[in-house]
N, C-alpha and C. Protein backbone atom coordinates (compact mmCIF):
# COMPACT_ATOMS: atom_id res chain seq x y z
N UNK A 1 0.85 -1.19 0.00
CA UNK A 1 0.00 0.00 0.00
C UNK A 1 0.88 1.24 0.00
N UNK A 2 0.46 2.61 -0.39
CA UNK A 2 1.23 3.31 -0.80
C UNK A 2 1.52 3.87 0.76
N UNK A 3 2.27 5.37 1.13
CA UNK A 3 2.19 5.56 2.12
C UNK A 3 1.38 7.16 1.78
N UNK A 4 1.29 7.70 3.72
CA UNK A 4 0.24 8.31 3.60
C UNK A 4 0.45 9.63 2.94
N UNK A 5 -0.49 10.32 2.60
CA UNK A 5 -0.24 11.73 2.00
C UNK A 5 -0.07 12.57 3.05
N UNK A 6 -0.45 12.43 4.17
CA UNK A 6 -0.50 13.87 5.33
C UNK A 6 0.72 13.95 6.10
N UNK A 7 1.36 12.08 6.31
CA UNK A 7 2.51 12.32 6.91
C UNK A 7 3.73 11.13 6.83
N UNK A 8 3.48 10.78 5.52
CA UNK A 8 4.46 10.08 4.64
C UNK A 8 4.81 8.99 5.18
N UNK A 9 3.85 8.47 6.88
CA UNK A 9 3.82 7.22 6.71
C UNK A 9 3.43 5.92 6.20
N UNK A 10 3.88 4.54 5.74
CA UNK A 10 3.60 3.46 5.53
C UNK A 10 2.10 3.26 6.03
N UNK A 11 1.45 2.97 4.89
CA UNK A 11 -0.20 2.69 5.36
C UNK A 11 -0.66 0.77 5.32
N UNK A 12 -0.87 -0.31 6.51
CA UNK A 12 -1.04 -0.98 6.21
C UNK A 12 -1.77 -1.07 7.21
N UNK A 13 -2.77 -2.92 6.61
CA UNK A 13 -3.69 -3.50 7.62
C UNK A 13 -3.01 -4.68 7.85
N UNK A 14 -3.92 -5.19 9.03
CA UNK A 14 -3.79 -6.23 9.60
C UNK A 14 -3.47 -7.45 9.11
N UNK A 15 -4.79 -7.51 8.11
CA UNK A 15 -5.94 -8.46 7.42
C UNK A 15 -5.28 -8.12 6.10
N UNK A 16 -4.32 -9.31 5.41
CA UNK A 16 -3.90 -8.83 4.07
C UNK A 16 -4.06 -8.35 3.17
N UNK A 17 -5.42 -8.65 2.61
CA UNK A 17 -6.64 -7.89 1.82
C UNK A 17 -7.19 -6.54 2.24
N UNK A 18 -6.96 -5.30 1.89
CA UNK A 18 -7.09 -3.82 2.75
C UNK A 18 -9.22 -4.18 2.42
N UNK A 19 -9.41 -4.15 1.26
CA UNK A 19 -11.10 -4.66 1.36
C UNK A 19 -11.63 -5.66 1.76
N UNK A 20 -10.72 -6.15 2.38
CA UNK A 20 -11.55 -7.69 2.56
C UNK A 20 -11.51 -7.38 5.01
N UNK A 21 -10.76 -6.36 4.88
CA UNK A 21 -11.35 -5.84 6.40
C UNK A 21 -12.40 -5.49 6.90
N UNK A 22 -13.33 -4.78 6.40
CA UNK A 22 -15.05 -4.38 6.87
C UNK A 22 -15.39 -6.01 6.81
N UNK A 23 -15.46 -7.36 5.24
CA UNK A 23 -16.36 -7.89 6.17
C UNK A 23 -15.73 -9.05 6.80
N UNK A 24 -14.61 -9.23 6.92
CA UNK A 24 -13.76 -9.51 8.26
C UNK A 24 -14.48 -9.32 9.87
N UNK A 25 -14.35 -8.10 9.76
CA UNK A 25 -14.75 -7.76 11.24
C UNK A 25 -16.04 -7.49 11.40
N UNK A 26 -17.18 -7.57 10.43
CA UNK A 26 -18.37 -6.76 10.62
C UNK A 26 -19.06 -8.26 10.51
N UNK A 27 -18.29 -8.81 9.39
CA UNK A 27 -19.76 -9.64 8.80
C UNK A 27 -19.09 -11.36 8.63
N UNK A 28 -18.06 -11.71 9.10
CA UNK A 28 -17.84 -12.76 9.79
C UNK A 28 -16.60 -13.95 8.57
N UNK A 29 -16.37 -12.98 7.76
CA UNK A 29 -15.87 -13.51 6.35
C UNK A 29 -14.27 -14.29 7.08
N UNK A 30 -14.25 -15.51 6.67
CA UNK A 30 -13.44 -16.45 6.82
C UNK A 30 -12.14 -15.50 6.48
N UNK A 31 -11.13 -15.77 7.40
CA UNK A 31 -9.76 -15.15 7.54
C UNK A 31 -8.63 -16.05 6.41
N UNK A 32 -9.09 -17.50 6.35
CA UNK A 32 -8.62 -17.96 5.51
C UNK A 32 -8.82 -18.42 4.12
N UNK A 33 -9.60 -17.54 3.69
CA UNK A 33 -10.25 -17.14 2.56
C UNK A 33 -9.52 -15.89 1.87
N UNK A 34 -8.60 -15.10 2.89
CA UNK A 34 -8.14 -14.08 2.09
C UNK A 34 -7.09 -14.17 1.32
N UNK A 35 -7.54 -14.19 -0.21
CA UNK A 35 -5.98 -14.09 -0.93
C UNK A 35 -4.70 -14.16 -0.85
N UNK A 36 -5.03 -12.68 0.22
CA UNK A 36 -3.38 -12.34 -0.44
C UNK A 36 -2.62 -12.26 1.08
N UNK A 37 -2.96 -14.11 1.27
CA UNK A 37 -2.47 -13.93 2.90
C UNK A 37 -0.71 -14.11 2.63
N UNK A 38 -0.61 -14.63 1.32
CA UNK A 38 1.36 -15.09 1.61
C UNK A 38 2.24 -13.23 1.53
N UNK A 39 1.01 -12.64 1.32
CA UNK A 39 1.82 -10.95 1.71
C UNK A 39 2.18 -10.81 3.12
N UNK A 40 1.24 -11.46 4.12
CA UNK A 40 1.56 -11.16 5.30
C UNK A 40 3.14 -11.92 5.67
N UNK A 41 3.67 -12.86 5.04
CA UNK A 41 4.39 -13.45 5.51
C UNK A 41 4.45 -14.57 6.34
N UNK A 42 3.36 -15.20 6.42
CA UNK A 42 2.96 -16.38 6.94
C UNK A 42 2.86 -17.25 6.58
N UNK A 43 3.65 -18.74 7.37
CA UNK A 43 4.05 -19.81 6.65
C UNK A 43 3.30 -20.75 5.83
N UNK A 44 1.75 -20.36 6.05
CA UNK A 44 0.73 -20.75 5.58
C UNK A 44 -0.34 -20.62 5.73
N UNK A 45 -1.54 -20.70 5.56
CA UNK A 45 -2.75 -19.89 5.78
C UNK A 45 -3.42 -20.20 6.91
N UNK A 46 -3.58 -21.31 7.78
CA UNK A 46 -4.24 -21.17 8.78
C UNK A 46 -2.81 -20.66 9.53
N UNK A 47 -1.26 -20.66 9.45
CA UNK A 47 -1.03 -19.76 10.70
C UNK A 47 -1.63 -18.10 10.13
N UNK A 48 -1.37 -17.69 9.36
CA UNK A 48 -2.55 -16.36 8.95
C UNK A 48 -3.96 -16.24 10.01
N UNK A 49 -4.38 -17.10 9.63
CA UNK A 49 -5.90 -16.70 9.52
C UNK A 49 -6.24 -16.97 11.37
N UNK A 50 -5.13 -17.62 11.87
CA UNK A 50 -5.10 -18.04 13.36
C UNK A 50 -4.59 -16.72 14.05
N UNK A 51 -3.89 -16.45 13.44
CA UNK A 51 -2.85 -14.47 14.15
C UNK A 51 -3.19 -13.15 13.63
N UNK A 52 -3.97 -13.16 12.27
CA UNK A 52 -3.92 -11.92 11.94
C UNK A 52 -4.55 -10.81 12.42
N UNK A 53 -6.15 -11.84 13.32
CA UNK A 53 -6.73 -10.55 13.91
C UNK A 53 -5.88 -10.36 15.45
N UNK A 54 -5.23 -10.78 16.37
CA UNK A 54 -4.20 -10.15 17.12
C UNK A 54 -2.73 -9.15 16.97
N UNK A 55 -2.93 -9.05 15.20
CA UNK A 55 -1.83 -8.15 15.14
C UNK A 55 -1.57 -6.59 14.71
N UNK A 56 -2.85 -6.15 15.11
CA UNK A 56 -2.61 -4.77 14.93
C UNK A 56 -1.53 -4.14 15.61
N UNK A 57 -0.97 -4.58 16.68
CA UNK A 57 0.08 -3.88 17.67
C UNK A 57 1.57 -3.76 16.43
N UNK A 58 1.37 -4.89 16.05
CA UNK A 58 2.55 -5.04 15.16
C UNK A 58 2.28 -4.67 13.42
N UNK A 59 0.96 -4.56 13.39
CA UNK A 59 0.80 -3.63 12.43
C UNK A 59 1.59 -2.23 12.38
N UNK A 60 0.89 -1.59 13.37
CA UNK A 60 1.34 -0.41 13.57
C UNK A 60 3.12 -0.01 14.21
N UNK A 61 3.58 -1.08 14.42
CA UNK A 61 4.98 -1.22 14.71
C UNK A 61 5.44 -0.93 12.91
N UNK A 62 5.16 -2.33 12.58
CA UNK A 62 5.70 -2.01 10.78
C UNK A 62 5.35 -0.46 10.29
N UNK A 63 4.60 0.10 10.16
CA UNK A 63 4.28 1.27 9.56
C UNK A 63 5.25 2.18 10.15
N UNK A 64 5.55 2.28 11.43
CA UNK A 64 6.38 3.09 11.74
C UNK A 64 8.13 3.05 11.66
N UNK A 65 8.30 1.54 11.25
CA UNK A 65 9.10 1.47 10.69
C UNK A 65 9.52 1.33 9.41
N UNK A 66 8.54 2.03 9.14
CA UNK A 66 8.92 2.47 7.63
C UNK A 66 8.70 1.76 6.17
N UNK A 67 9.21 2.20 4.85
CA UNK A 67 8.99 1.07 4.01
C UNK A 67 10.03 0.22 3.96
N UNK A 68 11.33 -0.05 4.40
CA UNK A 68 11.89 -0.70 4.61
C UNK A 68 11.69 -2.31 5.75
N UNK A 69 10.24 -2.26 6.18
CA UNK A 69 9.99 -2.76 7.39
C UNK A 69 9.82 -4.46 6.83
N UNK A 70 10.37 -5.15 7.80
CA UNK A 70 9.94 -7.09 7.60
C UNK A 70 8.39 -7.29 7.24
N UNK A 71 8.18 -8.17 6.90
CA UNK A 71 6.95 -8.19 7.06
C UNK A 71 6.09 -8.86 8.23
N UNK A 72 4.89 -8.52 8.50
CA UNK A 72 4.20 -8.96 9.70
C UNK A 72 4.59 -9.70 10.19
N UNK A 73 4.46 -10.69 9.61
CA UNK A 73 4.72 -12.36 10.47
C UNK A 73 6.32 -12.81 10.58
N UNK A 74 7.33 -11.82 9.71
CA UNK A 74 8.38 -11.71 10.32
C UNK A 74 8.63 -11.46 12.04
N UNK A 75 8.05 -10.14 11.57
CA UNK A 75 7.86 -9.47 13.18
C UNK A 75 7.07 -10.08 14.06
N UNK A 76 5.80 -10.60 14.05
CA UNK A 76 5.66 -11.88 14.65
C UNK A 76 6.54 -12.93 15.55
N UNK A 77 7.48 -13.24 14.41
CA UNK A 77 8.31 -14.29 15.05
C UNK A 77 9.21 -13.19 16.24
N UNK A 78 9.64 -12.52 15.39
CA UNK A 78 10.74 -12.20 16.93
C UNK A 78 10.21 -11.69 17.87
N UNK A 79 8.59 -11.05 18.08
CA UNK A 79 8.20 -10.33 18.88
C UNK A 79 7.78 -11.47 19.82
N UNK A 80 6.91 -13.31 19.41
CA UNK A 80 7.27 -13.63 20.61
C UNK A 80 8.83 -14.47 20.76
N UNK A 81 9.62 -14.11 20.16
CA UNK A 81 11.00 -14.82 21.16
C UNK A 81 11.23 -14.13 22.26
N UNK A 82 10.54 -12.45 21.95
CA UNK A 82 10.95 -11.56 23.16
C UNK A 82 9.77 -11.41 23.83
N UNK A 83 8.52 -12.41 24.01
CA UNK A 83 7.55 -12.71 24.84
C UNK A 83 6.55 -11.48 24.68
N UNK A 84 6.41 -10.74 23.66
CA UNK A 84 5.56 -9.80 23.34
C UNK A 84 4.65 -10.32 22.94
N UNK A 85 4.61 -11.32 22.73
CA UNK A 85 3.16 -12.39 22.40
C UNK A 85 3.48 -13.38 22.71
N UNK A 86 2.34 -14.21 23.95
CA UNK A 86 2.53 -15.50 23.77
C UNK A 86 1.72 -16.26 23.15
N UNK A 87 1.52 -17.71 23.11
CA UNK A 87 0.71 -18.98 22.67
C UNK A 87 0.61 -19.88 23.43
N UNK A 88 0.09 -19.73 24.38
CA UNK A 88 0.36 -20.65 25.72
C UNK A 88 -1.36 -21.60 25.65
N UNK A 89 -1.12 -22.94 25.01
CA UNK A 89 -2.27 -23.75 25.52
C UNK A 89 -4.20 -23.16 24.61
N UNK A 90 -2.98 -23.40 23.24
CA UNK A 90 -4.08 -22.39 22.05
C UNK A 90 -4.54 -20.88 22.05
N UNK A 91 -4.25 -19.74 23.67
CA UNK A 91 -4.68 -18.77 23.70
C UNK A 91 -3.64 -17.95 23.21
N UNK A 92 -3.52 -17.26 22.29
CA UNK A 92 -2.57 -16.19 21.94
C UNK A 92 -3.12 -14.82 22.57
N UNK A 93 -1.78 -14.26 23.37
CA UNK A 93 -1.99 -13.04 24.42
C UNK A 93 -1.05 -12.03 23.56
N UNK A 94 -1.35 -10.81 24.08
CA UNK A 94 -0.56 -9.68 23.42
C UNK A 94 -0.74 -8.87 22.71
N UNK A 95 -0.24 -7.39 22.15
CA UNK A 95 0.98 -6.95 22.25
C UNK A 95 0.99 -6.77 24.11
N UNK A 96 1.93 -7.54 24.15
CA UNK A 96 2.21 -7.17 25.51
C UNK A 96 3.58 -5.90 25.42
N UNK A 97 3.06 -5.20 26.60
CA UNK A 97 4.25 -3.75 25.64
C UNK A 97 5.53 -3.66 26.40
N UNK A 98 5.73 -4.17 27.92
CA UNK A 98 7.30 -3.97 28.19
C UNK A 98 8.56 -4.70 27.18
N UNK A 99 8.04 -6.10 27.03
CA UNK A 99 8.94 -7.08 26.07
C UNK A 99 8.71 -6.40 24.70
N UNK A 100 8.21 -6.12 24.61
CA UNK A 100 7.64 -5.75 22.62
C UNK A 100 8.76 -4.41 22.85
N UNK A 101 8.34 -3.41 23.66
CA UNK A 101 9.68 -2.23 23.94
C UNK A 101 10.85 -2.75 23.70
N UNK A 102 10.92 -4.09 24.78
CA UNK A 102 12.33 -4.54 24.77
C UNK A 102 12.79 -5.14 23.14
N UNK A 103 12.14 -5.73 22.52
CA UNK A 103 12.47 -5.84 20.94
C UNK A 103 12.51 -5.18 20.50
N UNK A 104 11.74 -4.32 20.25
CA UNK A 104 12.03 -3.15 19.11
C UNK A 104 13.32 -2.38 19.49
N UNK A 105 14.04 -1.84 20.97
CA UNK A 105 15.21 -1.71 20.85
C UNK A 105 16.04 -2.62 20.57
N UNK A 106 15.95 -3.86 20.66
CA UNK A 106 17.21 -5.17 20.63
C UNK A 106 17.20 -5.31 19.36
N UNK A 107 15.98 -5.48 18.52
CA UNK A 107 15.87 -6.01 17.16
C UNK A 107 16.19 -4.86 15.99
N UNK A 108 15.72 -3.46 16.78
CA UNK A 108 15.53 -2.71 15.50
C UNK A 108 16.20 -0.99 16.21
N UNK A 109 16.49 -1.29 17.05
CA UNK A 109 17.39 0.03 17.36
C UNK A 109 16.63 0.77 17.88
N UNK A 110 15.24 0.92 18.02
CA UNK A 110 13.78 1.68 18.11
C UNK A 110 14.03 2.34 19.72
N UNK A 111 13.94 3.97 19.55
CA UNK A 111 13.98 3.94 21.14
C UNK A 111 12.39 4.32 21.75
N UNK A 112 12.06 2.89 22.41
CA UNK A 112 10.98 2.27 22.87
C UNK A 112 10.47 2.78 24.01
N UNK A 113 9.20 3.34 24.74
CA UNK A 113 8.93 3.65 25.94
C UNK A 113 7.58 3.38 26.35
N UNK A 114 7.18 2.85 27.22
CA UNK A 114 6.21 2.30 27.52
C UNK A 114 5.58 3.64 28.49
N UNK A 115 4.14 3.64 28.58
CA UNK A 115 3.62 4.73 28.95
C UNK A 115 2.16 4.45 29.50
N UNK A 116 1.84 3.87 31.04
CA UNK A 116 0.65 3.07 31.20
C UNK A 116 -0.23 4.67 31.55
N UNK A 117 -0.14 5.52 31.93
CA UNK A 117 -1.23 6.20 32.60
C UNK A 117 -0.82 7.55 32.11
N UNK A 118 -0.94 7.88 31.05
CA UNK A 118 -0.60 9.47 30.12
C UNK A 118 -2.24 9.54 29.63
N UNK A 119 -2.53 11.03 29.54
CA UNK A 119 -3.67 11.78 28.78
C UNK A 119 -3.64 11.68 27.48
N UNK A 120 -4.43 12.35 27.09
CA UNK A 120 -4.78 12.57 25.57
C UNK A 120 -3.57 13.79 24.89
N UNK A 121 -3.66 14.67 25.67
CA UNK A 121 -3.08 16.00 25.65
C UNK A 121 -1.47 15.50 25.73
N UNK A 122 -0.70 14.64 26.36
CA UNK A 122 0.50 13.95 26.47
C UNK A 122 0.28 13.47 25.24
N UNK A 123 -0.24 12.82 24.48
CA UNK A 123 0.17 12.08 23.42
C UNK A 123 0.80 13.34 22.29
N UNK A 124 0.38 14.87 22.56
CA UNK A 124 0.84 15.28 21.67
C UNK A 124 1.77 15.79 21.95
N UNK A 125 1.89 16.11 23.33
CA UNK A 125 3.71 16.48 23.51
C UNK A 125 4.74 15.57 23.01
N UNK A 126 4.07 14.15 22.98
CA UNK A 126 4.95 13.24 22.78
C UNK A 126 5.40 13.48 21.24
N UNK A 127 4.47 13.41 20.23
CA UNK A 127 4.43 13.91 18.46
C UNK A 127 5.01 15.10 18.67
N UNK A 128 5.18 15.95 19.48
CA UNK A 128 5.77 17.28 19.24
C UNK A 128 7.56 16.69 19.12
N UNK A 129 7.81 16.16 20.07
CA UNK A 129 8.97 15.59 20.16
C UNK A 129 9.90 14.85 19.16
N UNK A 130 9.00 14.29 18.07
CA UNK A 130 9.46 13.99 17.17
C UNK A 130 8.65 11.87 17.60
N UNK A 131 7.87 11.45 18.41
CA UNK A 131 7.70 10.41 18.46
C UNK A 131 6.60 9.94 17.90
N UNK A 132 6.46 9.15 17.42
CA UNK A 132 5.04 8.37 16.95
C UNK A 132 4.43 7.07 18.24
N UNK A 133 3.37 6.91 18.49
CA UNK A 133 2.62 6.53 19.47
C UNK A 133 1.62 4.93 19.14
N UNK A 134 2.21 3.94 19.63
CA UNK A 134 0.76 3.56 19.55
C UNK A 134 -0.14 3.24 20.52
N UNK A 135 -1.19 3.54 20.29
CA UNK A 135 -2.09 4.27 21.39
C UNK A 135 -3.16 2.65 21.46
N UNK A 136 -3.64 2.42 22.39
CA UNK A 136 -4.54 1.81 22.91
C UNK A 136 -5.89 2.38 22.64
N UNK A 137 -6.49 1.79 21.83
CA UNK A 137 -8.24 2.75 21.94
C UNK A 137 -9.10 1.18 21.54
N UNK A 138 -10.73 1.86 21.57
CA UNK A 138 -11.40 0.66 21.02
C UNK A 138 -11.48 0.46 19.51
N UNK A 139 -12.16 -0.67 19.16
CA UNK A 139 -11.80 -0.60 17.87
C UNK A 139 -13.05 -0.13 16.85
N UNK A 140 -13.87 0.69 17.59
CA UNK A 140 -14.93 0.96 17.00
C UNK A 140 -14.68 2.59 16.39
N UNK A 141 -12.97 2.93 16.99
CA UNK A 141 -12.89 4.39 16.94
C UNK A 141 -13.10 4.38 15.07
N UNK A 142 -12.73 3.56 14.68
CA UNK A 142 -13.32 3.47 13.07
C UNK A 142 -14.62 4.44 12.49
N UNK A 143 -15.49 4.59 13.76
CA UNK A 143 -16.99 4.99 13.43
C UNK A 143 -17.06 6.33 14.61
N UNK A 144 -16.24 6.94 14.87
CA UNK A 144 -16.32 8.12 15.72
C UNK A 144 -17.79 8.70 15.49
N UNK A 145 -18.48 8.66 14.99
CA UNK A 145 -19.50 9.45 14.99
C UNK A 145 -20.83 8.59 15.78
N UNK A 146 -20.63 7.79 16.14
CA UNK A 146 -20.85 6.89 17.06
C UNK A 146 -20.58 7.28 18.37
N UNK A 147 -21.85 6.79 19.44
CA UNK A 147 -21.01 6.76 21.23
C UNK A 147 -19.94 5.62 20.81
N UNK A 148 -18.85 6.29 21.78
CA UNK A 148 -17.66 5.19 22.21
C UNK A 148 -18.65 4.31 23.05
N UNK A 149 -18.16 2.83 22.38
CA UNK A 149 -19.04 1.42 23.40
C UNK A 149 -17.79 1.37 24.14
N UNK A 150 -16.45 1.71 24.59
CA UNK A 150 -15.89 1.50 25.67
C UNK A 150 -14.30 1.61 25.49
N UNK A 151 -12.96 1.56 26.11
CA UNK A 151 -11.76 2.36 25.70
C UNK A 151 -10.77 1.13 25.96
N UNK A 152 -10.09 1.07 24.78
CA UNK A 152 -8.87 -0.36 24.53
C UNK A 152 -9.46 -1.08 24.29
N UNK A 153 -8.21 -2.50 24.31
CA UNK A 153 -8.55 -3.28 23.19
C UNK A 153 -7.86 -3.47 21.99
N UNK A 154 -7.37 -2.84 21.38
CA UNK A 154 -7.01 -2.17 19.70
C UNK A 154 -6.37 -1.26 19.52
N UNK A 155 -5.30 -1.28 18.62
CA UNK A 155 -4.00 -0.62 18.79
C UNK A 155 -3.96 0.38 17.52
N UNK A 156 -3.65 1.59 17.80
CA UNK A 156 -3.59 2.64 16.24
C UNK A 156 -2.04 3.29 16.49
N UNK A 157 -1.68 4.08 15.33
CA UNK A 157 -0.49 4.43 15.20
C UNK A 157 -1.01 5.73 14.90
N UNK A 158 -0.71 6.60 16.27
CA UNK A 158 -0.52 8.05 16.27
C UNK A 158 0.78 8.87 15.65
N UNK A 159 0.74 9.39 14.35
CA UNK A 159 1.58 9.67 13.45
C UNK A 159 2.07 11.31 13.83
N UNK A 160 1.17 12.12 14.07
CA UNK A 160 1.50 13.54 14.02
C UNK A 160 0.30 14.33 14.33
N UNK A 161 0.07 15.73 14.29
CA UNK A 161 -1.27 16.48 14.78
C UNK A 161 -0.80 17.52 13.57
N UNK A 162 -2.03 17.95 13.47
CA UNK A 162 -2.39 18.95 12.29
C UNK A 162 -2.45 19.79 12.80
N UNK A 163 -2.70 20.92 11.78
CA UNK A 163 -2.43 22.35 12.63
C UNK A 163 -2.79 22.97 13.48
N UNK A 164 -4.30 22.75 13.23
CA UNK A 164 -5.44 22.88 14.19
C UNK A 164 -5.41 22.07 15.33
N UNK A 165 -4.53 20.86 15.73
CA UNK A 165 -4.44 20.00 16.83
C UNK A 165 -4.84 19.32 17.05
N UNK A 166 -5.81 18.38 15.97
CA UNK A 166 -6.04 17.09 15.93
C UNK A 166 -5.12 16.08 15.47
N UNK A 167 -5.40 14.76 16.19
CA UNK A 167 -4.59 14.14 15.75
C UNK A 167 -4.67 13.26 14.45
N UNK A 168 -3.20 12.66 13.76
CA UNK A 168 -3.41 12.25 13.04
C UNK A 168 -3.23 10.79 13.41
N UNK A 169 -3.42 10.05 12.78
CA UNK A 169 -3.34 7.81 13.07
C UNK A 169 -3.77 7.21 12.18
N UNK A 170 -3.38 6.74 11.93
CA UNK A 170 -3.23 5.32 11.29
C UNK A 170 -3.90 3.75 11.63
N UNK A 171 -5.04 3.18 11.43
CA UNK A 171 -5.81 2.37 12.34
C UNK A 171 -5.54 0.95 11.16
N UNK A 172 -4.57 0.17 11.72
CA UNK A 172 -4.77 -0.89 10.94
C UNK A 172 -6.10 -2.19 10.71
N UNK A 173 -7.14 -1.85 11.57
CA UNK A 173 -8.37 -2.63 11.12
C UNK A 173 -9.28 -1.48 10.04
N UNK A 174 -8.41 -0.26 9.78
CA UNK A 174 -9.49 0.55 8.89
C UNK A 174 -9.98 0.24 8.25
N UNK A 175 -11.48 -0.09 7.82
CA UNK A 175 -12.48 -0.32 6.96
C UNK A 175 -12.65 0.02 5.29
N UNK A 176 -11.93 1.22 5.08
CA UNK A 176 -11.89 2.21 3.93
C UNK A 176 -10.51 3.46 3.86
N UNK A 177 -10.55 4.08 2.84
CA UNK A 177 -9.21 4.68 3.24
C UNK A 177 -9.07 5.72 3.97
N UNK A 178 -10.83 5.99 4.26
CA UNK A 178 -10.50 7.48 5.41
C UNK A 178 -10.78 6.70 6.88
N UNK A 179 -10.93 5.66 7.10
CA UNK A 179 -10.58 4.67 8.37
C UNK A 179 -9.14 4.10 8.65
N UNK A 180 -8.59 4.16 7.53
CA UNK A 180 -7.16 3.81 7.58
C UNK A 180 -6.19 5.02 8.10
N UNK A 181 -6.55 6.10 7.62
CA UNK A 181 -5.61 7.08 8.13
C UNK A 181 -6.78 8.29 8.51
N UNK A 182 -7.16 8.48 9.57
CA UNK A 182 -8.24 9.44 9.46
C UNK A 182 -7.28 10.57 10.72
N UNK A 183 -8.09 11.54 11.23
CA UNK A 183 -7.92 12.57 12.24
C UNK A 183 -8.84 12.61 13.12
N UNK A 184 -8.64 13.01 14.43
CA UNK A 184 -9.66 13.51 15.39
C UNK A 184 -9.35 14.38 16.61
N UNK A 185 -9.68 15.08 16.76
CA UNK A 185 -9.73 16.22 18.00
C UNK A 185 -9.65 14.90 19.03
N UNK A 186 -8.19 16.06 20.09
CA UNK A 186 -8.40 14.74 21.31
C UNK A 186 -9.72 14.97 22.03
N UNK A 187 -10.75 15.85 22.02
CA UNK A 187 -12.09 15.65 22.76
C UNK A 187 -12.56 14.50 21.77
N UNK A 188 -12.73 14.42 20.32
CA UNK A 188 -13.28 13.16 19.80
C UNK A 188 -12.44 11.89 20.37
N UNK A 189 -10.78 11.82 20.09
CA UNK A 189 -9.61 10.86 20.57
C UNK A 189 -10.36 10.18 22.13
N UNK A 190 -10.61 11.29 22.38
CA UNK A 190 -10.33 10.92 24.21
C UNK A 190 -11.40 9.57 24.89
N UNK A 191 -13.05 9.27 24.23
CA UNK A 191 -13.74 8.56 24.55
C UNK A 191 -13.18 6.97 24.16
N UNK A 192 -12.35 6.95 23.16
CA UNK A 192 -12.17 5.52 22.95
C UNK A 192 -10.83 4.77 23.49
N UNK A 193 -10.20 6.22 24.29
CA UNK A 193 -8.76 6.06 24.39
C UNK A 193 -8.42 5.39 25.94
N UNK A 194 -7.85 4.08 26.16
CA UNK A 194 -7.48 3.45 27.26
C UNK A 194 -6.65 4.18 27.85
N UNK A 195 -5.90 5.23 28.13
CA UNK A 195 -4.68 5.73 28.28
C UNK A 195 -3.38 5.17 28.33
N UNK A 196 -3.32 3.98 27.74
CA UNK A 196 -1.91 3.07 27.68
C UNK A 196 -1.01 3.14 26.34
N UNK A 197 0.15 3.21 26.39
CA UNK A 197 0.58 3.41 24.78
C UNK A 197 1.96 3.36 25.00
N UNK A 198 2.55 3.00 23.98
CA UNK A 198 4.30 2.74 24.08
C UNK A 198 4.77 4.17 22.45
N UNK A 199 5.37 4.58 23.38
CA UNK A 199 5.95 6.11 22.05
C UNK A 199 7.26 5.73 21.23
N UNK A 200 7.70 5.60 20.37
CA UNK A 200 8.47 5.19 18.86
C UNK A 200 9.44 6.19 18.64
N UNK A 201 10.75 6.40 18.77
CA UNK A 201 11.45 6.85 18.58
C UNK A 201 12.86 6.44 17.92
């Protein structure tokens, strides 16, 4: 996918197929049905179709690392050697974010910071700084015009703020292309937002 126009990051989803996400998540469409799962990098389609909806964390890791970045299920693998995901007894847990920190500096130089109890208003000091964020919200922030049904859960990549001071992100379950990279005032940001997030530097 190309990258974005507003802030020249890498735009990707989860779910290999960027259209085949709405009916993924809405309307129940078999994960291993999607095409163009050997893009993700997965050794074969049910490991795909078994991980892809747990990897937005590492979605949004790749995007911020750029177009040069492994692909998913690369990152996958090393994220759990460094226990950022486990598989313990069929349940796959994670992004778990101290170990996932700890990889992205070991693996990729990334200077990593974990951040359990920051505001809305912190996330942009943090973008002022030069860091990109990924933020914890629900995953319905897709439909902002909607009540928030409740905060975390689902991981987006806070890229930068516009002039006016909304933010910008990157939502790798986006539905369409203004769900993929959309904006929102942190009073819109703030209802879906868990306050947990690890900042990218």
């Amino acid at each position: 996918m190309p990258s974005c126009a507003t802030c020249a990051v890498p735009v990707h989803t989860q779910f290999a197929s960027p259209d085949l996400v709405g009916p993924i998540v809405y309307e129940g469409f078999d994960r291993a049905a999607d095409p163009a799962w050997p893009a993700s990098g997965a050794a074969t389609v049910q490991d795909y179709a078994r991980w892809c909806g747990h990897l937005c964390g590492l979605t949004c890791y790749r995007m911020a690392l750029g177009p040069d970045a492994p692909s998913l299920f690369e990152l996958r693998d090393g994220a759990l050697k460094f226990g950022a995901y486990t598989d313990v007894d069929g349940e796959i847990r994670g992004m778990i974010y101290a170990p996932f920190a700890e990889y992205a500096r070991a693996a990729h130089g990334v200077d990593a910071e974990v951040h359990r109890h920051l505001t809305v208003e912190e996330i942009g000091a943090l973008l002022d700084e030069g860091h990109k964020v990924i933020a914890s919200v629900h995953f319905e922030i897709r439909r902002p015009h909607r009540p928030a049904p409740g905060r975390g859960g689902h991981l987006v990549l806070v890229t930068g703020r516009t002039a006016d001071g909304d933010l910008h992100f990157h939502n790798p379950s986006g539905i369409d292309a203004a769900t993929r990279t959309a904006r929102l005032s942190p009073g819109e940001f703030e209802p879906f937002f868990a306050g947990r997030r690890v900042s990218l530097r």
